[in-house]
PDB file of N, CA and C in Angstrom:
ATOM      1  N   UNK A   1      44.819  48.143  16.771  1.00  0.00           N
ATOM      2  CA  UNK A   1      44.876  48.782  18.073  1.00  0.00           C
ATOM      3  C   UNK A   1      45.350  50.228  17.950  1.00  0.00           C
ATOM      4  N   UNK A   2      45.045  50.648  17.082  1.00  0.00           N
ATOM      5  CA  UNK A   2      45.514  51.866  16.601  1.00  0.00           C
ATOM      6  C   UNK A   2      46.895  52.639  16.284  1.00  0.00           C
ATOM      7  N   UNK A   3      47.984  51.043  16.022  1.00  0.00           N
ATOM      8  CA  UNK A   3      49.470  51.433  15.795  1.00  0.00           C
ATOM      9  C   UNK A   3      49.633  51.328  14.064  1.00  0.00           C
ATOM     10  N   UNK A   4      50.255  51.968  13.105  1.00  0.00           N
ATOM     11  CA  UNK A   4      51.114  51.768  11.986  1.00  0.00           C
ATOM     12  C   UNK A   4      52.673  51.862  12.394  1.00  0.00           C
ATOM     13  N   UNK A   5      52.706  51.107  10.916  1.00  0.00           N
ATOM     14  CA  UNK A   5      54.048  50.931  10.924  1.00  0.00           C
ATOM     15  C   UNK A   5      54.961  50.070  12.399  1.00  0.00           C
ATOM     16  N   UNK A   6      54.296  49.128  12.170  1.00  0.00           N
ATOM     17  CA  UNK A   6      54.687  47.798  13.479  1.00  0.00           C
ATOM     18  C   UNK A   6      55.742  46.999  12.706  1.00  0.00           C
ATOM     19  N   UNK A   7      56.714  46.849  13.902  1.00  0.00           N
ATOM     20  CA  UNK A   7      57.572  45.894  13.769  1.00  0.00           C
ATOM     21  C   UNK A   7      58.200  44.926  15.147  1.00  0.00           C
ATOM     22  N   UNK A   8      57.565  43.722  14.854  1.00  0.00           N
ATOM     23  CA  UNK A   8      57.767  42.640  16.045  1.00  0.00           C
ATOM     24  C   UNK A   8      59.453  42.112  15.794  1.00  0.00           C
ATOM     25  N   UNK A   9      59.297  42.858  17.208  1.00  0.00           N
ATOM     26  CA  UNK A   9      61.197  42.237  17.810  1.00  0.00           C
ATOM     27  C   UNK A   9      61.014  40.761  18.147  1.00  0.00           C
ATOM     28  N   UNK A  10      59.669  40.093  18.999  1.00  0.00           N
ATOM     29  CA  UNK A  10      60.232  39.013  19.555  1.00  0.00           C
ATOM     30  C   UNK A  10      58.981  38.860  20.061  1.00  0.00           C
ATOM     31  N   UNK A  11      58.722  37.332  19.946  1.00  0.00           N
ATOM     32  CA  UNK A  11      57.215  36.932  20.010  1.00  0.00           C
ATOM     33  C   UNK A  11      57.738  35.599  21.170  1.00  0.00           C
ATOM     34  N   UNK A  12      57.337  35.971  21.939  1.00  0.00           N
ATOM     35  CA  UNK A  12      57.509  34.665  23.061  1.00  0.00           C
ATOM     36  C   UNK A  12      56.475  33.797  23.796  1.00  0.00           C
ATOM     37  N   UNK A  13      56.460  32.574  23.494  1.00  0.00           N
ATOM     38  CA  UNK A  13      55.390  31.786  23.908  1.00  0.00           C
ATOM     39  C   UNK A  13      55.329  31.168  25.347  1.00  0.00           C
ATOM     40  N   UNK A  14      54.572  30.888  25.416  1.00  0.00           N
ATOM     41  CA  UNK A  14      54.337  30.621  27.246  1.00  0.00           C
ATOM     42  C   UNK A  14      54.758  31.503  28.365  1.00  0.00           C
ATOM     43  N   UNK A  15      55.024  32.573  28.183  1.00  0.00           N
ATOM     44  CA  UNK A  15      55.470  34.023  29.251  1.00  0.00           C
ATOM     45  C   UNK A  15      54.504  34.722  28.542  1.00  0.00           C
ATOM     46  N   UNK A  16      53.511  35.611  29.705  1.00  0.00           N
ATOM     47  CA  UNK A  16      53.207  36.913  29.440  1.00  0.00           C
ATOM     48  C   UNK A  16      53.043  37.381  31.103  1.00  0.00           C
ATOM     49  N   UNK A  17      52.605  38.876  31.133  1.00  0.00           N
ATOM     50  CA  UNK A  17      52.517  39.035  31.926  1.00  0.00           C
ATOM     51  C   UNK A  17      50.955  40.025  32.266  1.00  0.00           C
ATOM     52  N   UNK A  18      50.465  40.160  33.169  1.00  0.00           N
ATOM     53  CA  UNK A  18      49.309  40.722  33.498  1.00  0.00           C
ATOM     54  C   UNK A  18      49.363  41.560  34.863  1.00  0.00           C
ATOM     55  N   UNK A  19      49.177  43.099  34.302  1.00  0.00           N
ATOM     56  CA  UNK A  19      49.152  43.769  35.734  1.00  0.00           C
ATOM     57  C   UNK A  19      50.615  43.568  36.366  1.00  0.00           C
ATOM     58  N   UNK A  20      51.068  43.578  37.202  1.00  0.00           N
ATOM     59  CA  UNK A  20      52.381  43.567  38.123  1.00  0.00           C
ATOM     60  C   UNK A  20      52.599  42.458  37.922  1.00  0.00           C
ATOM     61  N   UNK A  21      52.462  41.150  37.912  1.00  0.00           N
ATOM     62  CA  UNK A  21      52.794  39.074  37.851  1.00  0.00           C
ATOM     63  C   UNK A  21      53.089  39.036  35.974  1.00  0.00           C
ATOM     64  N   UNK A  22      54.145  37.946  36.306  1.00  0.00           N
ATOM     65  CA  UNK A  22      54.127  37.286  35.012  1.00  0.00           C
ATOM     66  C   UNK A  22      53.660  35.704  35.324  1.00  0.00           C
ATOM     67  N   UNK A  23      53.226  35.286  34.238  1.00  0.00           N
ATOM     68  CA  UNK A  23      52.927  33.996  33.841  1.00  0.00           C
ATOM     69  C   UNK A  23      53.258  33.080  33.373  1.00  0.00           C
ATOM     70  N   UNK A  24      52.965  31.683  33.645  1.00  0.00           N
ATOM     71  CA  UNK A  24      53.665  30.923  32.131  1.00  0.00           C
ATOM     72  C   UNK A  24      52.802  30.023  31.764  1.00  0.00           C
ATOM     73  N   UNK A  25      52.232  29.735  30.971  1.00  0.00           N
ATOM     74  CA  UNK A  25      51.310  29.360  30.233  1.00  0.00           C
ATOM     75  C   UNK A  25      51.123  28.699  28.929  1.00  0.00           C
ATOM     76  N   UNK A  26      51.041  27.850  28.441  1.00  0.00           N
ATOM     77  CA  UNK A  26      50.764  27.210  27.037  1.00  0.00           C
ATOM     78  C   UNK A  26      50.301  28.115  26.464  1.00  0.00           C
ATOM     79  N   UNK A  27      48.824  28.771  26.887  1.00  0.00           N
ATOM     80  CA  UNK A  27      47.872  29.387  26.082  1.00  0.00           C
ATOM     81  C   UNK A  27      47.932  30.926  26.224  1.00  0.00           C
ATOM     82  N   UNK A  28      49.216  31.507  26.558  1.00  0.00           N
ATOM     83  CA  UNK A  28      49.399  33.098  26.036  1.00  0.00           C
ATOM     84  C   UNK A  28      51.398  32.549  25.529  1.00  0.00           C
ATOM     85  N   UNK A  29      51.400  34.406  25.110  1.00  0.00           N
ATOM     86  CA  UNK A  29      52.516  34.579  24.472  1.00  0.00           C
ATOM     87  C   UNK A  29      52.530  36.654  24.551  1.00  0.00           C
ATOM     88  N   UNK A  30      53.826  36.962  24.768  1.00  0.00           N
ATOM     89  CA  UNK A  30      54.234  37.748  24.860  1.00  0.00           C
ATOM     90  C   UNK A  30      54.825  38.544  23.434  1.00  0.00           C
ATOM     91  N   UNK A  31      54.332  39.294  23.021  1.00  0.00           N
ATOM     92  CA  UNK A  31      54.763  40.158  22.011  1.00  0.00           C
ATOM     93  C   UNK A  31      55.569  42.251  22.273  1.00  0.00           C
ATOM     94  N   UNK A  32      56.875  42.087  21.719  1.00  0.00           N
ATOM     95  CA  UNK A  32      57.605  43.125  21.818  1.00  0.00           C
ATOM     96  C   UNK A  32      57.931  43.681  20.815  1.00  0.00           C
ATOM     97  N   UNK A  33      57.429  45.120  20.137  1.00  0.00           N
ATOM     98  CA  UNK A  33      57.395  45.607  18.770  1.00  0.00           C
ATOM     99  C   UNK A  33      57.604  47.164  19.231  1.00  0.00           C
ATOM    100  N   UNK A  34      57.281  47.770  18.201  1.00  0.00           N
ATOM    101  CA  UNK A  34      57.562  49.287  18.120  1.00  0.00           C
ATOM    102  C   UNK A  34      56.718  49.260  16.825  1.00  0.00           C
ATOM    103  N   UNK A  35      55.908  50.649  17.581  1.00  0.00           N
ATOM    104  CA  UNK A  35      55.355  51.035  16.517  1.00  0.00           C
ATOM    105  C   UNK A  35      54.874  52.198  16.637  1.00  0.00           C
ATOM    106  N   UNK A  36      54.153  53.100  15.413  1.00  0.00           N
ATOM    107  CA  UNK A  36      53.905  54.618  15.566  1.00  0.00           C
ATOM    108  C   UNK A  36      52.186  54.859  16.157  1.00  0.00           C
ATOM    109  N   UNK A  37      51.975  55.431  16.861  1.00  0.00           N
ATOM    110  CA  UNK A  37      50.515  55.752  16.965  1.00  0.00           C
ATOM    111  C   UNK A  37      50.841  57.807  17.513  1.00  0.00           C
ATOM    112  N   UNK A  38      49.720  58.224  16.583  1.00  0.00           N
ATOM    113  CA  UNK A  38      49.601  59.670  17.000  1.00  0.00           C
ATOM    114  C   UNK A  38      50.819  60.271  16.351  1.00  0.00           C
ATOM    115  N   UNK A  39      51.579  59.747  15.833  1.00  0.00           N
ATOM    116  CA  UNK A  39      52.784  60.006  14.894  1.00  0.00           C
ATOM    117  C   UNK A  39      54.228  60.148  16.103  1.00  0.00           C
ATOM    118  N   UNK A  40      53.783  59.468  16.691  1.00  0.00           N
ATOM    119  CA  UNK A  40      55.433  58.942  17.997  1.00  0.00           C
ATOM    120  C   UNK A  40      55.208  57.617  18.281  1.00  0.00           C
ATOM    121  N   UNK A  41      56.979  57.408  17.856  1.00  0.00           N
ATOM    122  CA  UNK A  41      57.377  55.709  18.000  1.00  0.00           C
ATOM    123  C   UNK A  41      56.674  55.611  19.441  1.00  0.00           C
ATOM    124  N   UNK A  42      56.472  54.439  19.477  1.00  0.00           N
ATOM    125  CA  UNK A  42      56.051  53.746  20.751  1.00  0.00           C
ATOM    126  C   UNK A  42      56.628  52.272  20.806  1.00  0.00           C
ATOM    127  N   UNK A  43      57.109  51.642  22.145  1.00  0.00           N
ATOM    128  CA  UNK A  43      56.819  50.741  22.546  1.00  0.00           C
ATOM    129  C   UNK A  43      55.824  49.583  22.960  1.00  0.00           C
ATOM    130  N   UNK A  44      55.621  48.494  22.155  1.00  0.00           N
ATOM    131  CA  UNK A  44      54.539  47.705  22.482  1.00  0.00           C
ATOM    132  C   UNK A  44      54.570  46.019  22.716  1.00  0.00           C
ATOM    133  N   UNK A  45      53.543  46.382  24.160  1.00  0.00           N
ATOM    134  CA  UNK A  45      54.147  44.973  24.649  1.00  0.00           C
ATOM    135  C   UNK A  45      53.309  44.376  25.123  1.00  0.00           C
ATOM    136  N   UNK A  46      52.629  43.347  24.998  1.00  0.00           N
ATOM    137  CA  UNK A  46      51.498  43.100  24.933  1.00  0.00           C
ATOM    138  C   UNK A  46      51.197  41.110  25.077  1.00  0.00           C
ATOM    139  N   UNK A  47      50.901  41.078  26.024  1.00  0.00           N
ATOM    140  CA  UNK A  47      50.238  39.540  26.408  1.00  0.00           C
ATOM    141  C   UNK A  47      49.012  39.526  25.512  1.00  0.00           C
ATOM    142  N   UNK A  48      48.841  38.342  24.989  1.00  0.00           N
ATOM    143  CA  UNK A  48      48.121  37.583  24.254  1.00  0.00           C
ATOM    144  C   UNK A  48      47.718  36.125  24.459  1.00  0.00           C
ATOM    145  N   UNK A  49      46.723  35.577  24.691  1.00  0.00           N
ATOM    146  CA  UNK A  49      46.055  34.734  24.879  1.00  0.00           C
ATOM    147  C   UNK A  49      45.282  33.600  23.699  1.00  0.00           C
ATOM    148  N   UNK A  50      45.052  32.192  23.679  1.00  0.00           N
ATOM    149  CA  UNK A  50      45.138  31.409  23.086  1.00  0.00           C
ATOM    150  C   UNK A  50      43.656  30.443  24.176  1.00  0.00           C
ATOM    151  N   UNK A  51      42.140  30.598  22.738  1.00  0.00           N
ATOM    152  CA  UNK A  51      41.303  29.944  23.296  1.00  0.00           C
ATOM    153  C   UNK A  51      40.488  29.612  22.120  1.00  0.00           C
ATOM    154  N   UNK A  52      39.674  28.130  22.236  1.00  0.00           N
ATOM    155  CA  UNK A  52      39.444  26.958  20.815  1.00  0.00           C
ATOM    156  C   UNK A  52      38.403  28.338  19.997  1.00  0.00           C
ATOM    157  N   UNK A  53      37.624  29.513  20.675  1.00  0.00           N
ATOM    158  CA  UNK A  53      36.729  30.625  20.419  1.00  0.00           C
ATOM    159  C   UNK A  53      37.306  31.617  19.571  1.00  0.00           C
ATOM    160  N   UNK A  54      38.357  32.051  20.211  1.00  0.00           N
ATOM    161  CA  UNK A  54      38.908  32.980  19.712  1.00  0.00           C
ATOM    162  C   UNK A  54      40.453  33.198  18.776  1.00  0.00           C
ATOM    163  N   UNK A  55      40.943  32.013  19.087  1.00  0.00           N
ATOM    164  CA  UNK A  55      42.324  31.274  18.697  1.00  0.00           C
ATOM    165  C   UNK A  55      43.362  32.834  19.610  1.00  0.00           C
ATOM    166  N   UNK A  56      44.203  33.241  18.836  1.00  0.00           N
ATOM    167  CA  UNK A  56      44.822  34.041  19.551  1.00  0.00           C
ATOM    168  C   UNK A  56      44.314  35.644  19.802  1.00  0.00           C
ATOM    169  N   UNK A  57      44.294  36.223  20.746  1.00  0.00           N
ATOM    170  CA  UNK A  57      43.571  37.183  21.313  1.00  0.00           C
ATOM    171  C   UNK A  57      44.181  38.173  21.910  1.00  0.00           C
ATOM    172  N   UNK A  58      44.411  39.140  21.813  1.00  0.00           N
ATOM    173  CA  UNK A  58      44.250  40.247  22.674  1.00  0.00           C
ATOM    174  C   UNK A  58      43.386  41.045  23.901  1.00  0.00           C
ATOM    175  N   UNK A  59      43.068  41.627  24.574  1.00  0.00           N
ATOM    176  CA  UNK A  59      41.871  42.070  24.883  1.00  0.00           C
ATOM    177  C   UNK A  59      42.290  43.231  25.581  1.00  0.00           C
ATOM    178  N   UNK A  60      41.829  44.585  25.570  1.00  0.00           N
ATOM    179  CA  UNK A  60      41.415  45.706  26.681  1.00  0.00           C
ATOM    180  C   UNK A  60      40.691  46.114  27.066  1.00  0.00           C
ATOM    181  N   UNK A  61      40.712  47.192  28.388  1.00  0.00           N
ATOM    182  CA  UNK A  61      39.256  47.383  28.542  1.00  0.00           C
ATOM    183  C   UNK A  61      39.461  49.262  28.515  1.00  0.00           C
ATOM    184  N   UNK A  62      38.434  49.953  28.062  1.00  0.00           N
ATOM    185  CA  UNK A  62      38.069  50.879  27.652  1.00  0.00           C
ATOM    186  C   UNK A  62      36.506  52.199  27.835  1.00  0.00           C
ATOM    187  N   UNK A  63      37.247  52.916  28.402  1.00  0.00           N
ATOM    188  CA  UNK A  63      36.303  53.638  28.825  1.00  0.00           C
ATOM    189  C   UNK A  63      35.770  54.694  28.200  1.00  0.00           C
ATOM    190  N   UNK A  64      34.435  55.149  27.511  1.00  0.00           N
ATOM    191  CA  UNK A  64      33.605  55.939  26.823  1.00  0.00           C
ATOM    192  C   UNK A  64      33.858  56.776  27.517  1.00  0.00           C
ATOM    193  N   UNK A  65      34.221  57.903  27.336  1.00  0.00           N
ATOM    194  CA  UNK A  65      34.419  59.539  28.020  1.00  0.00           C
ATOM    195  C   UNK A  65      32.789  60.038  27.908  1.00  0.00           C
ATOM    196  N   UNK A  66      32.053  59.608  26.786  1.00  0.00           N
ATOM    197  CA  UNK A  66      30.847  60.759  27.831  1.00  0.00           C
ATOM    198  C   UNK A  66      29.643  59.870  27.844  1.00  0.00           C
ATOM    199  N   UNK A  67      29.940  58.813  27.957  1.00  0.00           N
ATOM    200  CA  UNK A  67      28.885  57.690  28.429  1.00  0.00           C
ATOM    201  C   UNK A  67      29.691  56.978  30.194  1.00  0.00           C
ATOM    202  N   UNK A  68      31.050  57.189  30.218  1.00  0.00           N
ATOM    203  CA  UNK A  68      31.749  56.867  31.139  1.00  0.00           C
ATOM    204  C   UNK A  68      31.004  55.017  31.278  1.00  0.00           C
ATOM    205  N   UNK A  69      30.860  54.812  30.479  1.00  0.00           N
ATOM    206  CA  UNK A  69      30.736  52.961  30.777  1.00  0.00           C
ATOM    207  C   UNK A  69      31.749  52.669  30.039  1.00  0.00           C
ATOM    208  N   UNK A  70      32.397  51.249  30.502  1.00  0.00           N
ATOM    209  CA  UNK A  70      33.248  50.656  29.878  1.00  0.00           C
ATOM    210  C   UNK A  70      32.747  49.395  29.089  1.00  0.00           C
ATOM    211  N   UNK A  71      33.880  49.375  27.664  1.00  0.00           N
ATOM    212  CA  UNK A  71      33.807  47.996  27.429  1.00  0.00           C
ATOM    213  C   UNK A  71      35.003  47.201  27.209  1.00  0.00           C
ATOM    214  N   UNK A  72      35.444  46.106  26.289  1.00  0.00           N
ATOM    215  CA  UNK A  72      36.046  45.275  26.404  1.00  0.00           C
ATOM    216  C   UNK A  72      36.308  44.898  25.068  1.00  0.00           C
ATOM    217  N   UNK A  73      37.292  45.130  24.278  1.00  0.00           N
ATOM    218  CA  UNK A  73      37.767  44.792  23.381  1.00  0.00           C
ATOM    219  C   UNK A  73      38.577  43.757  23.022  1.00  0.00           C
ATOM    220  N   UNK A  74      37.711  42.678  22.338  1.00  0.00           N
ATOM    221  CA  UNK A  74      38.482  41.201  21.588  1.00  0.00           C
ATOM    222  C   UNK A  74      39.284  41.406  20.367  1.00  0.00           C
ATOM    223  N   UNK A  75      40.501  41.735  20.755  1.00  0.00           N
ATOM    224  CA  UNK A  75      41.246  41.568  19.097  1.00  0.00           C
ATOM    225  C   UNK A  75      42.170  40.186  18.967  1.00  0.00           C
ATOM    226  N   UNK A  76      41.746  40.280  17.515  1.00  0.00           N
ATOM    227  CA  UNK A  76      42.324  39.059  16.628  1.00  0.00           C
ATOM    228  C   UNK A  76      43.176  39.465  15.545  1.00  0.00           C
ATOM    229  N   UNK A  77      43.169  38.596  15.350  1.00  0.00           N
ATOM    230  CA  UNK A  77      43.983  39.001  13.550  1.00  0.00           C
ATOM    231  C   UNK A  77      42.538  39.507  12.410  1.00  0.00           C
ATOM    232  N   UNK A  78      41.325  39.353  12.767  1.00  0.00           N
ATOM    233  CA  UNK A  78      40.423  40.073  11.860  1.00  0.00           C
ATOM    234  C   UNK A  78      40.007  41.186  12.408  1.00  0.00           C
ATOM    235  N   UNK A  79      40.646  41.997  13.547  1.00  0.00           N
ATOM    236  CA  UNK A  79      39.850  43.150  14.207  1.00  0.00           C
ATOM    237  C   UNK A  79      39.278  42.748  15.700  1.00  0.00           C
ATOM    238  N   UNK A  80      38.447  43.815  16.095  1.00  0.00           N
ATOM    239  CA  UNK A  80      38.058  43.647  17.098  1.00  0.00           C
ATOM    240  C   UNK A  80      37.045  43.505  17.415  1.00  0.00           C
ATOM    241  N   UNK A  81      36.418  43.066  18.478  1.00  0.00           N
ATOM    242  CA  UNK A  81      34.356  42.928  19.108  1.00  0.00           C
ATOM    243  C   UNK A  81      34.422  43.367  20.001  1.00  0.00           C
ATOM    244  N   UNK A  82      33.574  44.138  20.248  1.00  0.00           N
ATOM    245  CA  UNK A  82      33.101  44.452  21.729  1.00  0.00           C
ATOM    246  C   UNK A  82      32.223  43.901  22.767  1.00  0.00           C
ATOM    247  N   UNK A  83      32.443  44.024  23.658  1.00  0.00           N
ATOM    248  CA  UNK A  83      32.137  43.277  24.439  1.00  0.00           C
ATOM    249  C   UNK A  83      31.061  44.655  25.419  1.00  0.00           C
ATOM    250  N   UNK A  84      29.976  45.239  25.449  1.00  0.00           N
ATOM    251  CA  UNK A  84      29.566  46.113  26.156  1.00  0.00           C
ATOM    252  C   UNK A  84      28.581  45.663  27.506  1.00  0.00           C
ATOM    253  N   UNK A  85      28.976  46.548  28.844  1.00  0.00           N
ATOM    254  CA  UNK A  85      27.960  46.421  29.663  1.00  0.00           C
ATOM    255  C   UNK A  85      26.770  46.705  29.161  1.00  0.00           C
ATOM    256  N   UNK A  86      25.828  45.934  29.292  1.00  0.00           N
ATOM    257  CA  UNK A  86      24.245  45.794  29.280  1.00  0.00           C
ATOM    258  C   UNK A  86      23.666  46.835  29.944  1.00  0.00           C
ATOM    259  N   UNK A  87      22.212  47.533  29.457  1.00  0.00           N
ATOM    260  CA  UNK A  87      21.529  48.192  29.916  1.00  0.00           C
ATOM    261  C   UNK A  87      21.054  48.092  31.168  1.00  0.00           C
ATOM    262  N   UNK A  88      20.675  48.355  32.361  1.00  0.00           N
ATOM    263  CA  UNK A  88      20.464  47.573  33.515  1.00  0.00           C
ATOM    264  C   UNK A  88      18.753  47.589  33.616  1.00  0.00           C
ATOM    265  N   UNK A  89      18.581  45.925  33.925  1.00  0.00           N
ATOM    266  CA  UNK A  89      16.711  45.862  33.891  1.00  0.00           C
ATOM    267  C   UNK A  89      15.723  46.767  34.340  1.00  0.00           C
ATOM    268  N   UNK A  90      14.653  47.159  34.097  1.00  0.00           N
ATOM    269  CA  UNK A  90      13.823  47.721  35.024  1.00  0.00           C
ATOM    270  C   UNK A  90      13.964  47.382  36.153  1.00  0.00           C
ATOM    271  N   UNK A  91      13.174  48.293  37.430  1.00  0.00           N
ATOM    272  CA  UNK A  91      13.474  47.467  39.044  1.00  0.00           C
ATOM    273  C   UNK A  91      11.829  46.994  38.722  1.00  0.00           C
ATOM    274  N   UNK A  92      11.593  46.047  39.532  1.00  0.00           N
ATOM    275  CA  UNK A  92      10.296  45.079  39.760  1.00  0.00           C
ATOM    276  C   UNK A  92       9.283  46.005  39.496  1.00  0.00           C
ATOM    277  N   UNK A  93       9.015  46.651  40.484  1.00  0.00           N
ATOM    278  CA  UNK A  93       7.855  47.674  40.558  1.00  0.00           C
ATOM    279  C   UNK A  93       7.560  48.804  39.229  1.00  0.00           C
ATOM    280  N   UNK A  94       8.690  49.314  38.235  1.00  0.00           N
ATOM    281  CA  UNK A  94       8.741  50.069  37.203  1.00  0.00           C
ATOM    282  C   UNK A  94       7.868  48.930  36.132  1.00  0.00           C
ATOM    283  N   UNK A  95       8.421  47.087  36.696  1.00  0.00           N
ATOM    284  CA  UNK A  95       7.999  46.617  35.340  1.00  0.00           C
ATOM    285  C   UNK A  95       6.910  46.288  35.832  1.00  0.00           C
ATOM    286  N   UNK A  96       5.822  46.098  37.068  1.00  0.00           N
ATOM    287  CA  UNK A  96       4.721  46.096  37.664  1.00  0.00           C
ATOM    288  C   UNK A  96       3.809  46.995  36.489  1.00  0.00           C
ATOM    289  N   UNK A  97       4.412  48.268  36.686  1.00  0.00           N
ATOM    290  CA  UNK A  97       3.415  49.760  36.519  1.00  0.00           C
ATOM    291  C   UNK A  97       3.110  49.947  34.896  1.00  0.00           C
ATOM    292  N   UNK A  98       4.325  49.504  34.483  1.00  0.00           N
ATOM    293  CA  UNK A  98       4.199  49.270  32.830  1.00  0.00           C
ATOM    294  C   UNK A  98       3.416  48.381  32.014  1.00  0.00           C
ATOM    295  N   UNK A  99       3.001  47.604  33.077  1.00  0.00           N
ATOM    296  CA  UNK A  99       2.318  46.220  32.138  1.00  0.00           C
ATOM    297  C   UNK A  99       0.997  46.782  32.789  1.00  0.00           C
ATOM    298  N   UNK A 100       1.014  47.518  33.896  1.00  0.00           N
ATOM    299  CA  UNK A 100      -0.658  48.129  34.265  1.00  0.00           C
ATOM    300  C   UNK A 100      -1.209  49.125  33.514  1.00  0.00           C
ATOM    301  N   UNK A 101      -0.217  50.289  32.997  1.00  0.00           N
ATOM    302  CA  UNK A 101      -0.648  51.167  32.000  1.00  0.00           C
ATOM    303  C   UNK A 101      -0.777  50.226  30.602  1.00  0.00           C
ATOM    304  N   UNK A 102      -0.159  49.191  30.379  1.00  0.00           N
ATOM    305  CA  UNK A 102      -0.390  48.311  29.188  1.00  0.00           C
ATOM    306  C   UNK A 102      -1.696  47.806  28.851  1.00  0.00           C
ATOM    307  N   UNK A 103      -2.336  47.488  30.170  1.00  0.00           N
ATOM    308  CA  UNK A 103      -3.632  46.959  30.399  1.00  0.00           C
ATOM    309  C   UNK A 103      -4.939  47.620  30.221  1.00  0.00           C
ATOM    310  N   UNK A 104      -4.424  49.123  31.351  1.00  0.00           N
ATOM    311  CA  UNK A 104      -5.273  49.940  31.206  1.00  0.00           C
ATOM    312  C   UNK A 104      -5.533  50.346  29.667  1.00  0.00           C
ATOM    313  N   UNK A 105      -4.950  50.457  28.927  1.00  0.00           N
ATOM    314  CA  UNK A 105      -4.728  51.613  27.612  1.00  0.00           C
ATOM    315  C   UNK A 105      -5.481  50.142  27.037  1.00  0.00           C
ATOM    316  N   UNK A 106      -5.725  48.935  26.732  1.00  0.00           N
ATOM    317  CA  UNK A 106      -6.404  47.890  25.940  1.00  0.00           C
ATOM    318  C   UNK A 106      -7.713  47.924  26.371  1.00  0.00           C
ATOM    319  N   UNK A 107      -8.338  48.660  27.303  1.00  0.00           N
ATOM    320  CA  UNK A 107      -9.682  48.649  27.433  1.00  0.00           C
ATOM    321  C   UNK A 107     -10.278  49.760  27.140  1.00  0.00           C
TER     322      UNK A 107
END
């Protein structure tokens, strides 16, 4: 997640919290560390989640500055996946006109 030099104070199971609410839960856990990113200590605190897919998880969401779409980052203990919004379909009529120039151009 882009921290070195991490060190976990205190790993707590069944509390995390999300947004303003905390939780309690079997399947997250709360993690409290310090660590350096950009070369300043930081605080890090971070809910984590527990599913048969992913086993324990992280996730954020993240916005491309010059695509301005977001995606969604799965971290694990092997790294992360993304998760990206999809291209959005043709509208009906674009995919009408395309399969007519398709047609036309075979004869």
């Amino acid at each position: 997640m882009g921290y070195e030099n991490v060190t976990v104070g205190a790993l707590i199971k069944s509390v995390g919290g999300v947004g303003a609410g905390a939780f309690s839960s079997e399947n997250m856990a709360l993690i409290v560390a310090v660590g350096t990113r950009n070369r300043m200590s930081k605080e890090i605190r971070v809910t984590i989640f527990y599913d048969s897919d992913h086993g324990w998880f992280y996730y954020e969401s993240v916005r491309d500055e010059l695509t301005r779409q977001y995606e969604v980052r799965i971290w694990t203990k092997n790294g992360y996946k993304k998760i990206e919004h999809p291209e959005p379909e043709p509208e009906p009529e674009k995919k009408l006109e395309e399969k007519q120039s398709e047609d036309d151009s075979k004869e």
